[in-house]
N, C-alpha and C. Protein backbone atom coordinates (compact mmCIF):
# COMPACT_ATOMS: atom_id res chain seq x y z
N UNK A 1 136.50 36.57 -51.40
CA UNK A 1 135.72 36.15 -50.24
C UNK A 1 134.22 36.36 -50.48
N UNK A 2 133.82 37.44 -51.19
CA UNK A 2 132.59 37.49 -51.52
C UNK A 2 131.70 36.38 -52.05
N UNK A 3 132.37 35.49 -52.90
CA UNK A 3 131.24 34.26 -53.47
C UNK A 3 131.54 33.46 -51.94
N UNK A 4 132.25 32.89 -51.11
CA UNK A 4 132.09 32.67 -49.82
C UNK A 4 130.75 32.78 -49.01
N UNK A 5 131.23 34.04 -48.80
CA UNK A 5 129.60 35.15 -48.41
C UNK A 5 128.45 34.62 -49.02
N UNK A 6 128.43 34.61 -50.21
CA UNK A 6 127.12 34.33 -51.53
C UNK A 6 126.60 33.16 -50.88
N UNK A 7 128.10 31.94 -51.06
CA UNK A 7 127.94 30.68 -50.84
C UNK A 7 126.71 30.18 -49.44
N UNK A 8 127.82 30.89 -48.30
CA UNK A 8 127.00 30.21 -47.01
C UNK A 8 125.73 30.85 -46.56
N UNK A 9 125.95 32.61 -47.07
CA UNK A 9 124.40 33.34 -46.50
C UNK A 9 123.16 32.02 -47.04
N UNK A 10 123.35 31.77 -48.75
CA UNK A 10 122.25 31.03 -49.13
C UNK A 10 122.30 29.30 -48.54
N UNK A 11 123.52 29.09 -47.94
CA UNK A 11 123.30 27.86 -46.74
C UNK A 11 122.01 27.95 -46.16
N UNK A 12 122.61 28.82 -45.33
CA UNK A 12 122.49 29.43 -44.03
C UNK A 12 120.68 29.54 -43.50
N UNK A 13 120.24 30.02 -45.33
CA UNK A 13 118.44 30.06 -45.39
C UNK A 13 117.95 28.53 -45.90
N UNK A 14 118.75 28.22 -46.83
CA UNK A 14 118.28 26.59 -46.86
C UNK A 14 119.50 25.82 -47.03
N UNK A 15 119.16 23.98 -46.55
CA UNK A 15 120.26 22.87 -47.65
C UNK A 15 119.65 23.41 -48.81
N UNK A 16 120.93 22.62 -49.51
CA UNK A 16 120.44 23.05 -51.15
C UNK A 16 121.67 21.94 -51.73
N UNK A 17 121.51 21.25 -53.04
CA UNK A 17 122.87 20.65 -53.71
C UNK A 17 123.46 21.26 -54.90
N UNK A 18 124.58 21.25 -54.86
CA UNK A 18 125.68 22.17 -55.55
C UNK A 18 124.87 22.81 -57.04
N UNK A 19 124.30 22.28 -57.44
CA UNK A 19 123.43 22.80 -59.13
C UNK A 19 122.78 23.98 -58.11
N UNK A 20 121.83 23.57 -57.40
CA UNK A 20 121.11 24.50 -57.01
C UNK A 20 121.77 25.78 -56.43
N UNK A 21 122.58 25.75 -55.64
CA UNK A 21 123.24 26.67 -54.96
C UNK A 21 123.55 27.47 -56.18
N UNK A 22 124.41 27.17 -57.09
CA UNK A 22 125.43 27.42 -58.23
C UNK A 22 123.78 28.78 -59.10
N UNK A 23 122.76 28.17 -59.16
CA UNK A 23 121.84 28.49 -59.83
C UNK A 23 121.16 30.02 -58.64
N UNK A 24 121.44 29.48 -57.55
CA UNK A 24 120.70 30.37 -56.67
C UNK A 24 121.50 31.67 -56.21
N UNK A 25 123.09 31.67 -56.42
CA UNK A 25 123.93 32.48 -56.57
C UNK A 25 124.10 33.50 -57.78
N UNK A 26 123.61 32.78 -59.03
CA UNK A 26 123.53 33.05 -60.32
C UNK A 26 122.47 34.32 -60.11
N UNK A 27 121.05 33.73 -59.73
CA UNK A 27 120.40 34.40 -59.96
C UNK A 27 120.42 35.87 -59.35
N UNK A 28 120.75 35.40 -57.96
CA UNK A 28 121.01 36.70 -56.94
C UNK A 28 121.78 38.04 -57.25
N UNK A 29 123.08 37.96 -58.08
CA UNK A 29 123.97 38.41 -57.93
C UNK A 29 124.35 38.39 -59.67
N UNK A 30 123.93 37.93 -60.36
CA UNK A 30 124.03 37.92 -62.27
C UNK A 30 126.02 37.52 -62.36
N UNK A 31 126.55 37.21 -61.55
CA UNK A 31 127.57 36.50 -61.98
C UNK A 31 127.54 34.68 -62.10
N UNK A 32 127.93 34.98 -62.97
CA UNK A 32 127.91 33.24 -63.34
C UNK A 32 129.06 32.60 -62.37
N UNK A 33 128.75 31.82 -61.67
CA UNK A 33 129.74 30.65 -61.02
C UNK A 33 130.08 29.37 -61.25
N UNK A 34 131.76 29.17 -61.67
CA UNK A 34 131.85 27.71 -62.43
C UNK A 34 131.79 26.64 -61.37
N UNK A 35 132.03 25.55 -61.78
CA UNK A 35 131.94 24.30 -60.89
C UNK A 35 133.58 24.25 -60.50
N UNK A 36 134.01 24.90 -61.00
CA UNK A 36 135.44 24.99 -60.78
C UNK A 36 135.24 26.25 -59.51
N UNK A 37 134.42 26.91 -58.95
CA UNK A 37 135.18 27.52 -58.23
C UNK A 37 134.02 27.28 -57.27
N UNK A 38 133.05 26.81 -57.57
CA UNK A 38 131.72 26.31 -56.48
C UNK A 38 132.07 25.30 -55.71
N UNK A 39 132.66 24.12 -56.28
CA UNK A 39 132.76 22.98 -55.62
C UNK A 39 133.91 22.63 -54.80
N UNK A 40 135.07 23.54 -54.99
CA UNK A 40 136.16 23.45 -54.48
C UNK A 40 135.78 24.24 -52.77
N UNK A 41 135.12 25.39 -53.42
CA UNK A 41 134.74 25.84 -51.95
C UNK A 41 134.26 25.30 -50.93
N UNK A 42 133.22 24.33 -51.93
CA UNK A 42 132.28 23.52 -50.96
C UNK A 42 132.81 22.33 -50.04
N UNK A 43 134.07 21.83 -50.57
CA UNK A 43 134.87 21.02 -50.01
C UNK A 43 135.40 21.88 -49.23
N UNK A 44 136.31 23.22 -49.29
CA UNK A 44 137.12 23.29 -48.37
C UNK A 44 136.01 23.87 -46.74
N UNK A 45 134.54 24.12 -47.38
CA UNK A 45 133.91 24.29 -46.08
C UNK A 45 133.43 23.08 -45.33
N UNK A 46 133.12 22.08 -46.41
CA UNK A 46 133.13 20.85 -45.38
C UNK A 46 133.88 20.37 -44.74
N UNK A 47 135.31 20.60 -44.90
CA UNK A 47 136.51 19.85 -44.66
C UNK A 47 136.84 21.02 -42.67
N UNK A 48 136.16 22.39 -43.22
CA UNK A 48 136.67 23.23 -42.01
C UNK A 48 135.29 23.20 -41.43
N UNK A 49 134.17 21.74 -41.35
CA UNK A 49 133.35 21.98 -40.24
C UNK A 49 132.07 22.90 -40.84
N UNK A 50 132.03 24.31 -41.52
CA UNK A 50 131.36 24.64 -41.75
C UNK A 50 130.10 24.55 -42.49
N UNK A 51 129.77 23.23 -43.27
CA UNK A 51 129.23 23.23 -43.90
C UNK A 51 129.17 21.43 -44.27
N UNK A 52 128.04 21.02 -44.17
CA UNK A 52 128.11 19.51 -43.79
C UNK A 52 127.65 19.03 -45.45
N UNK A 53 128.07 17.64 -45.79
CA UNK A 53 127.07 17.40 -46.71
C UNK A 53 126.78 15.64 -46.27
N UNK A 54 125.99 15.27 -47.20
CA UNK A 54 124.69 14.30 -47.13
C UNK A 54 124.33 14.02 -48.00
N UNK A 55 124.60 12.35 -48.62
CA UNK A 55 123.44 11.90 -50.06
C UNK A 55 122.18 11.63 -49.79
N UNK A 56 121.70 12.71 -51.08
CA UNK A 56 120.28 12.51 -51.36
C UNK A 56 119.79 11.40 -52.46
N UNK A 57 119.43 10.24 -51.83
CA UNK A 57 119.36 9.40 -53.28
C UNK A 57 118.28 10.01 -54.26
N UNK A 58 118.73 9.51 -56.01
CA UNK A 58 117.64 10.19 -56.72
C UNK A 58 117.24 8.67 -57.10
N UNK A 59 116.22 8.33 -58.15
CA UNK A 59 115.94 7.04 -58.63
C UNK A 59 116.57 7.01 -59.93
N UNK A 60 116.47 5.68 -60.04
CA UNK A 60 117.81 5.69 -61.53
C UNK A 60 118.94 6.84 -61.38
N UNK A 61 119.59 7.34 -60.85
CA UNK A 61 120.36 8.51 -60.81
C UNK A 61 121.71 8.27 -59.48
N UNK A 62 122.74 8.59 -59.84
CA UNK A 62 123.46 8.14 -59.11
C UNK A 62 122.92 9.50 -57.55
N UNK A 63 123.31 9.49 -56.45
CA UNK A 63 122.91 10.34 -55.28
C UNK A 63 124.13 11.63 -55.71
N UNK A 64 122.75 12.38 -54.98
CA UNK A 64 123.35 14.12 -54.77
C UNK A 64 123.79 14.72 -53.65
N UNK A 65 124.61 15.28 -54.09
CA UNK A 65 125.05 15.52 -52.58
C UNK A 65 124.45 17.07 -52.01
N UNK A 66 123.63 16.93 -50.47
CA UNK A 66 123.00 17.90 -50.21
C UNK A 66 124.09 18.80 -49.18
N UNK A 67 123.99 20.41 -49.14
CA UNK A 67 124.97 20.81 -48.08
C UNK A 67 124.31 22.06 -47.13
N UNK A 68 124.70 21.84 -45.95
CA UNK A 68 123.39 22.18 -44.94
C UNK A 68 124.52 23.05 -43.58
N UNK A 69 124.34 24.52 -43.75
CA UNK A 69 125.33 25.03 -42.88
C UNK A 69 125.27 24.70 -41.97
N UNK A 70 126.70 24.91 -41.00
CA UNK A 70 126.24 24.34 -39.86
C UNK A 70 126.37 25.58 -38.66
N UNK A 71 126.07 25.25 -37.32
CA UNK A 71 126.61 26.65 -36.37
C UNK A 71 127.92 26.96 -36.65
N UNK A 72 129.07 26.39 -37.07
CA UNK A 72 130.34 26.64 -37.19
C UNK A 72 130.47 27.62 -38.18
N UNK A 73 129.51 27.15 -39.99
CA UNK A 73 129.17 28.06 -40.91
C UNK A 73 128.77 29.16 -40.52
N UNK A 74 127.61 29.09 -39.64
CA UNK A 74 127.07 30.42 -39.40
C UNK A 74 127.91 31.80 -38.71
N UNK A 75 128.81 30.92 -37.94
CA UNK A 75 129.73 31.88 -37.25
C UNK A 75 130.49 32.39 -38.14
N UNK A 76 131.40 32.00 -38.84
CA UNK A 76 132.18 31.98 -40.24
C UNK A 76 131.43 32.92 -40.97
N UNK A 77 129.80 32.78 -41.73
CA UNK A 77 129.27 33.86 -42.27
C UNK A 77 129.30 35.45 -41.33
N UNK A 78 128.95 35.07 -40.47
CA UNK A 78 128.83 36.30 -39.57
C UNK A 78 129.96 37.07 -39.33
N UNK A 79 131.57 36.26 -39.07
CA UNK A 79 132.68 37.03 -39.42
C UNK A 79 133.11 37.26 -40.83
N UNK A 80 132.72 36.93 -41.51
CA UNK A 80 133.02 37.38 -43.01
C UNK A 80 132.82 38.75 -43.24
N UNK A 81 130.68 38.49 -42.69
CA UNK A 81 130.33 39.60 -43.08
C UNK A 81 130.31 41.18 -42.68
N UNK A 82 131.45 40.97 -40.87
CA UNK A 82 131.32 41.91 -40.41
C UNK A 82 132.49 42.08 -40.11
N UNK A 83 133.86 41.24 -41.14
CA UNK A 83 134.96 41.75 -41.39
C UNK A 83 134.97 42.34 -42.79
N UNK A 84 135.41 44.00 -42.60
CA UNK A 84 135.38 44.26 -43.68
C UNK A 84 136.36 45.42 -43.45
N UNK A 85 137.52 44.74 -44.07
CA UNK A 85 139.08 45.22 -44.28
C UNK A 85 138.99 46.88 -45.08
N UNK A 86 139.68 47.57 -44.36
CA UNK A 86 139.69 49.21 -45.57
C UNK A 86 140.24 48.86 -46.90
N UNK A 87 141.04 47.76 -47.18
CA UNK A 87 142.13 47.43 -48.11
C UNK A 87 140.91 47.00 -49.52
N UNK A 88 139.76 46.07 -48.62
CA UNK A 88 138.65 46.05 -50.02
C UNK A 88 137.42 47.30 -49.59
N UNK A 89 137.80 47.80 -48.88
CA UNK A 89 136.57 49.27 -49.37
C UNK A 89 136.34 49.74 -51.08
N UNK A 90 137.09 49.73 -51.91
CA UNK A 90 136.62 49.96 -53.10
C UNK A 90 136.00 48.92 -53.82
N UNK A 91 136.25 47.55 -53.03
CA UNK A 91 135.90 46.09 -53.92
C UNK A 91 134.26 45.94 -54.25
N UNK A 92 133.49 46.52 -54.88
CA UNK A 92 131.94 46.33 -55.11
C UNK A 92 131.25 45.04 -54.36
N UNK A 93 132.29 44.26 -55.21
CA UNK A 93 131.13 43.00 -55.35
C UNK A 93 131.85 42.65 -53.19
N UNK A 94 132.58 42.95 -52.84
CA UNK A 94 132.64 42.66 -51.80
C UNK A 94 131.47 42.92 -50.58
N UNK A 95 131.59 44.67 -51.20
CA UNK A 95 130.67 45.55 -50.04
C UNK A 95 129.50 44.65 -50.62
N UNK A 96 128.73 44.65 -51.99
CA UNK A 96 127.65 44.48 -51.67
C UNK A 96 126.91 43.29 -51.58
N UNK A 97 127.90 42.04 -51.79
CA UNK A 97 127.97 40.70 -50.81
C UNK A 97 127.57 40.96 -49.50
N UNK A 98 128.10 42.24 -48.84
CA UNK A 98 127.84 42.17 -47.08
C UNK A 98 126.67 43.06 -46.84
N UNK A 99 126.45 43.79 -47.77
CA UNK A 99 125.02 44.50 -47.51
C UNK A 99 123.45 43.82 -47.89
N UNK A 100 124.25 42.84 -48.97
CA UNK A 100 122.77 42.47 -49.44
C UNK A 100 122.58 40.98 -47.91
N UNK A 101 123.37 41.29 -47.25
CA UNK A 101 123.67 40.30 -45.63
C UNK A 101 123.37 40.78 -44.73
N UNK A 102 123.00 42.21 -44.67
CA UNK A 102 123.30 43.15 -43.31
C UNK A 102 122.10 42.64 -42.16
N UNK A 103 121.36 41.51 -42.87
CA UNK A 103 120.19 40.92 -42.00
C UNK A 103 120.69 40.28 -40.57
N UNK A 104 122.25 39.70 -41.18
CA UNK A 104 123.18 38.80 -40.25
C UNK A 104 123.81 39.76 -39.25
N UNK A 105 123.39 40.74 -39.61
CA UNK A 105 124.90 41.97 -38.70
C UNK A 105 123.99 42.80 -37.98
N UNK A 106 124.49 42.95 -36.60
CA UNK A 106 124.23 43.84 -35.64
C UNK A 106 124.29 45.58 -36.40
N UNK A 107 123.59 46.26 -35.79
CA UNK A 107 123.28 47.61 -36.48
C UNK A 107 124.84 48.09 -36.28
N UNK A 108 125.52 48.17 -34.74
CA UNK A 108 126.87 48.84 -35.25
C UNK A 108 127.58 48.19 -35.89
N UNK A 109 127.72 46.66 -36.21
CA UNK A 109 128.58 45.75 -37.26
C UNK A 109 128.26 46.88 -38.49
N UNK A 110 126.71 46.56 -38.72
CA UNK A 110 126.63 46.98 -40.57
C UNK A 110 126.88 48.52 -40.61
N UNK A 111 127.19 49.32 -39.36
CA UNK A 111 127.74 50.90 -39.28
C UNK A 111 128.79 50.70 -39.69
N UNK A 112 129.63 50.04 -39.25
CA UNK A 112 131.34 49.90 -39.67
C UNK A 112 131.06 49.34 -41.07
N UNK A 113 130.76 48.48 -41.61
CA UNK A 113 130.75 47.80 -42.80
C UNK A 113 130.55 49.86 -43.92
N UNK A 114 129.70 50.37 -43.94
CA UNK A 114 129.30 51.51 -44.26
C UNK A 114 130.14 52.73 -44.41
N UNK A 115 130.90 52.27 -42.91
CA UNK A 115 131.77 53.69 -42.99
C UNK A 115 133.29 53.17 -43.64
N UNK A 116 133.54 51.90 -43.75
CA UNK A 116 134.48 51.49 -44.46
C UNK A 116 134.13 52.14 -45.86
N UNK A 117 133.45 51.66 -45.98
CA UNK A 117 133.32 51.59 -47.59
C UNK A 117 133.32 53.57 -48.01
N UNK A 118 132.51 54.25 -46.97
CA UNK A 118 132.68 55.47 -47.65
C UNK A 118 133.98 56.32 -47.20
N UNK A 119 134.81 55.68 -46.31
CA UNK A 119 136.22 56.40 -46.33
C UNK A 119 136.92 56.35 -47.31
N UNK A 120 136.51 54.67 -48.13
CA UNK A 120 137.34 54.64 -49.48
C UNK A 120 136.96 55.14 -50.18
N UNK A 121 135.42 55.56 -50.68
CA UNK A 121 135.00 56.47 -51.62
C UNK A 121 135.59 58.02 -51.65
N UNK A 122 135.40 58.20 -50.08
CA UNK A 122 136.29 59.44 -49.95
C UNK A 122 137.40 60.07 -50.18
N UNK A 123 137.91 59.09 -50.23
CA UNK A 123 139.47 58.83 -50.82
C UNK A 123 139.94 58.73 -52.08
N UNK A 124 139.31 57.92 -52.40
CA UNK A 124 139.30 57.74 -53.54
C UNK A 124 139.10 59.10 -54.38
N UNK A 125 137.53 59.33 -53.97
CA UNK A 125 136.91 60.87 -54.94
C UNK A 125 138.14 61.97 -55.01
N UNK A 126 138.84 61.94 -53.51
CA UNK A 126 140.33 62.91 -53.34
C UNK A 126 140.80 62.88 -54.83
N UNK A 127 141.54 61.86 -54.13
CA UNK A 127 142.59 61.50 -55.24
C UNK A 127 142.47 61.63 -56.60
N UNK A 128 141.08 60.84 -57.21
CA UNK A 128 140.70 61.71 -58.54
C UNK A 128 140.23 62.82 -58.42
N UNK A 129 140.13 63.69 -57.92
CA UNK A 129 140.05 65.33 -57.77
C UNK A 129 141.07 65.75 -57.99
N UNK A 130 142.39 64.81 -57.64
CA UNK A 130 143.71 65.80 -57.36
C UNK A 130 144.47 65.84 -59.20
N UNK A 131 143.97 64.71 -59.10
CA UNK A 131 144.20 64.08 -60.96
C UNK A 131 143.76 64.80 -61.92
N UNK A 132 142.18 65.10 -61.82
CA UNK A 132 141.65 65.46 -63.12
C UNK A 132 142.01 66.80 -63.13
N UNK A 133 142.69 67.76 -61.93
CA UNK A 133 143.21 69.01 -62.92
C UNK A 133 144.19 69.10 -63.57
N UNK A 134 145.14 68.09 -63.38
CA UNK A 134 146.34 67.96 -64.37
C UNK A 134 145.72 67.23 -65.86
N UNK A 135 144.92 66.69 -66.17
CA UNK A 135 144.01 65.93 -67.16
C UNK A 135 144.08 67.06 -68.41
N UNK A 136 144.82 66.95 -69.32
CA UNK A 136 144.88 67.91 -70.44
C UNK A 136 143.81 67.01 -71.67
N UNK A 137 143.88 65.97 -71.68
CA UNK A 137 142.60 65.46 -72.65
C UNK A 137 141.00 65.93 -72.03
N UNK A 138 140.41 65.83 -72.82
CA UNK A 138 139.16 65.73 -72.23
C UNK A 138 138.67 64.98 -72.37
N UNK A 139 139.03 63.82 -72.63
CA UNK A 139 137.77 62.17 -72.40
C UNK A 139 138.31 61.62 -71.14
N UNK A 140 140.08 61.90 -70.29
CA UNK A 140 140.10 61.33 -69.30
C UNK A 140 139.38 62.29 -68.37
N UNK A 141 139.15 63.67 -68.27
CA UNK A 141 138.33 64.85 -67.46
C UNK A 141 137.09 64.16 -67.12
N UNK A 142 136.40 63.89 -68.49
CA UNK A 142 135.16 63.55 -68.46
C UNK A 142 134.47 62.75 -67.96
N UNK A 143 135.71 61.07 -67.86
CA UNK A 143 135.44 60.05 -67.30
C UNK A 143 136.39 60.02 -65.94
N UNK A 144 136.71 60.74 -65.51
CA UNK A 144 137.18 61.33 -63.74
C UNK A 144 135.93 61.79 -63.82
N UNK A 145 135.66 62.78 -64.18
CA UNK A 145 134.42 63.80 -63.62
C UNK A 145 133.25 62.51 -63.16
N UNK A 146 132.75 61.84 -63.95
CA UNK A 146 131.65 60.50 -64.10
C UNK A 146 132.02 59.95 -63.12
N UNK A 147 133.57 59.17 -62.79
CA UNK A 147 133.49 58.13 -61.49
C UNK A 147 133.35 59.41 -60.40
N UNK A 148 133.69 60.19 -60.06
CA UNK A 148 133.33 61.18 -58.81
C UNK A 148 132.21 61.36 -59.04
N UNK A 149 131.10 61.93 -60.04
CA UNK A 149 129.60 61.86 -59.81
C UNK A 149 129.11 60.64 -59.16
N UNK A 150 129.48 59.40 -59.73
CA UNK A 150 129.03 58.14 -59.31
C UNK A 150 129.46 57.80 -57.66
N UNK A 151 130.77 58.33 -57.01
CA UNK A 151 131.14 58.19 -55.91
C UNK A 151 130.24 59.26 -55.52
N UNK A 152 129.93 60.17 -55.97
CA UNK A 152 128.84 61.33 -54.86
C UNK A 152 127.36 60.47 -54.72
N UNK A 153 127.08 60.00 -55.58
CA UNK A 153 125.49 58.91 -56.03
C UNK A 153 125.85 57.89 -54.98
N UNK A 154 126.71 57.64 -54.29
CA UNK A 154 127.01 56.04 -53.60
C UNK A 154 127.28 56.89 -52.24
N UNK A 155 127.70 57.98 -51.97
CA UNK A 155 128.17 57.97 -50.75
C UNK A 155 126.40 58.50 -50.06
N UNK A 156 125.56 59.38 -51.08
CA UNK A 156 124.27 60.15 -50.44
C UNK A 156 123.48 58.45 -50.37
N UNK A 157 123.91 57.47 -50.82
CA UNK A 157 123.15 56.17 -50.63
C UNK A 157 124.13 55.55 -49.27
N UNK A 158 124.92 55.65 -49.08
CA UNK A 158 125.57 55.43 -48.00
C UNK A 158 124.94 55.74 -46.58
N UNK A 159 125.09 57.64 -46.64
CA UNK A 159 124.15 57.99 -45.36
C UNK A 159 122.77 57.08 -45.35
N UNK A 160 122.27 57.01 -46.95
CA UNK A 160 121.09 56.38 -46.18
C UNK A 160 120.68 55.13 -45.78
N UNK A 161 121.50 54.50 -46.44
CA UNK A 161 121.86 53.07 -45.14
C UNK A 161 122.10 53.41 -43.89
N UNK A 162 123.00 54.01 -43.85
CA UNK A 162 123.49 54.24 -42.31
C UNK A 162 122.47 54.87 -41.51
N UNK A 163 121.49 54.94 -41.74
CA UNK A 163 120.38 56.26 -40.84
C UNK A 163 119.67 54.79 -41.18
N UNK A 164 119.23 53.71 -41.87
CA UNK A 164 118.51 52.47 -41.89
C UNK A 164 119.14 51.36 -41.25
N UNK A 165 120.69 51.65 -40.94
CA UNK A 165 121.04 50.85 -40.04
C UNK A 165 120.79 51.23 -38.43
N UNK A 166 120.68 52.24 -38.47
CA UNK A 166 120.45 52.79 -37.09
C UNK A 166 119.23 53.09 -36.41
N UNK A 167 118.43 52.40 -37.31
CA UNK A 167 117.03 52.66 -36.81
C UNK A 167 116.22 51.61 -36.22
C-alpha cells in the first residue's frame, strides 16, 4: 500500500504523467518503480474514481496521458494514511510512506500512526531480548544486540515526533 500512498500524496500536490510521477517517486523515496507496477495502479485508481486522466497532446509525438487526483483520491489518501494496521507496524517503508504524509493527518491521526509503530518496536525489542540470551554464537548476540540498539534509536525518534505532532 505504501507506493499507493507515494503514488496519490504526489497527485494530490500536482497532475503529473506516468514518467514523471514514476521519476518523482524515485527520487523521493530511492526505490525504483517499474511500469509494471506504476501503471497498473494508475488504472486501477482511475477505474475507482480516484484519480482522473487526460491527453496531453505533444507535437510529432503520439499524446500523454496526464493524471490529476481527484476529491475521491484525496479521501482515499487520507484513509490510507491514517489507516495504519498493528499487523504492518514493523513494515518501514509503510510507516514512513505515512510520516513523510503526516501533513495530510490530523495531530491525533499522526498520534495513532506513532504509537502503532512503537508498540511494534516494543515488541518486537521484547521478543529479541527474550532470544538473544539463549544466543550461544556471538555474531547472532551481536546482531540482536544492533537491531535492539536501532529499535532504542527509532523509538527516542518516535517520542519526538509525537511531542511534534502535538504541538
Amino acid at each position: 500500500m505504501w507506493i499507493e500512498i507515494l503514488l496519490l500524496s504526489r497527485l494530490a500536490r500536482e497532475p503529473m504523467h506516468g514518467y514523471e510521477l514514476r521519476k518523482a517517486v524515485e527520487a523521493s523515496t530511492g526505490h525504483t518503480l517499474s511500469n509494471n507496477s506504476l501503471y497498473p495502479t494508475l488504472r486501477r485508481f482511475v477505474d475507482a474514481g480516484a484519480v482522473s486522466r487526460s491527453a496531453e497532446e505533444q507535437e510529432a509525438k503520439p499524446p500523454r496521458h496526464v493524471y490529476t487526483v481527484t476529491d475521491v483520491g484525496r479521501e482515499l489518501l487520507h484513509d490510507m494514511l491514517a489507516d495504519f494496521p498493528a499487523e504492518l507496524g514493523l513494515n518501514d517503508a509503510e510507516f514512513l510512506a505515512r510520516v513523510g504524509n503526516f501533513g495530510w493527518l490530523r495531530e491525533d491521526e499522526r498520534v495513532r500512526v506513532i504509537e502503532v509503530r512503537d508498540r511494534a518496536l516494543a515488541a518486537e525489542h521484547e521478543r529479541l531480548t527474550r532470544l538473544l540470551a539463549d544466543q550461544a554464537d556471538p555474531w547472532s548476540r551481536a546482531t540482536m544486540r544492533h537491531v535492539c540498539e536501532q529499535f532504542d534509536t527509532e523509538r527516542a525518534w518516535l517520542s519526538e515526533l509525537k511531542r511534534g505532532a502535538n504541538s
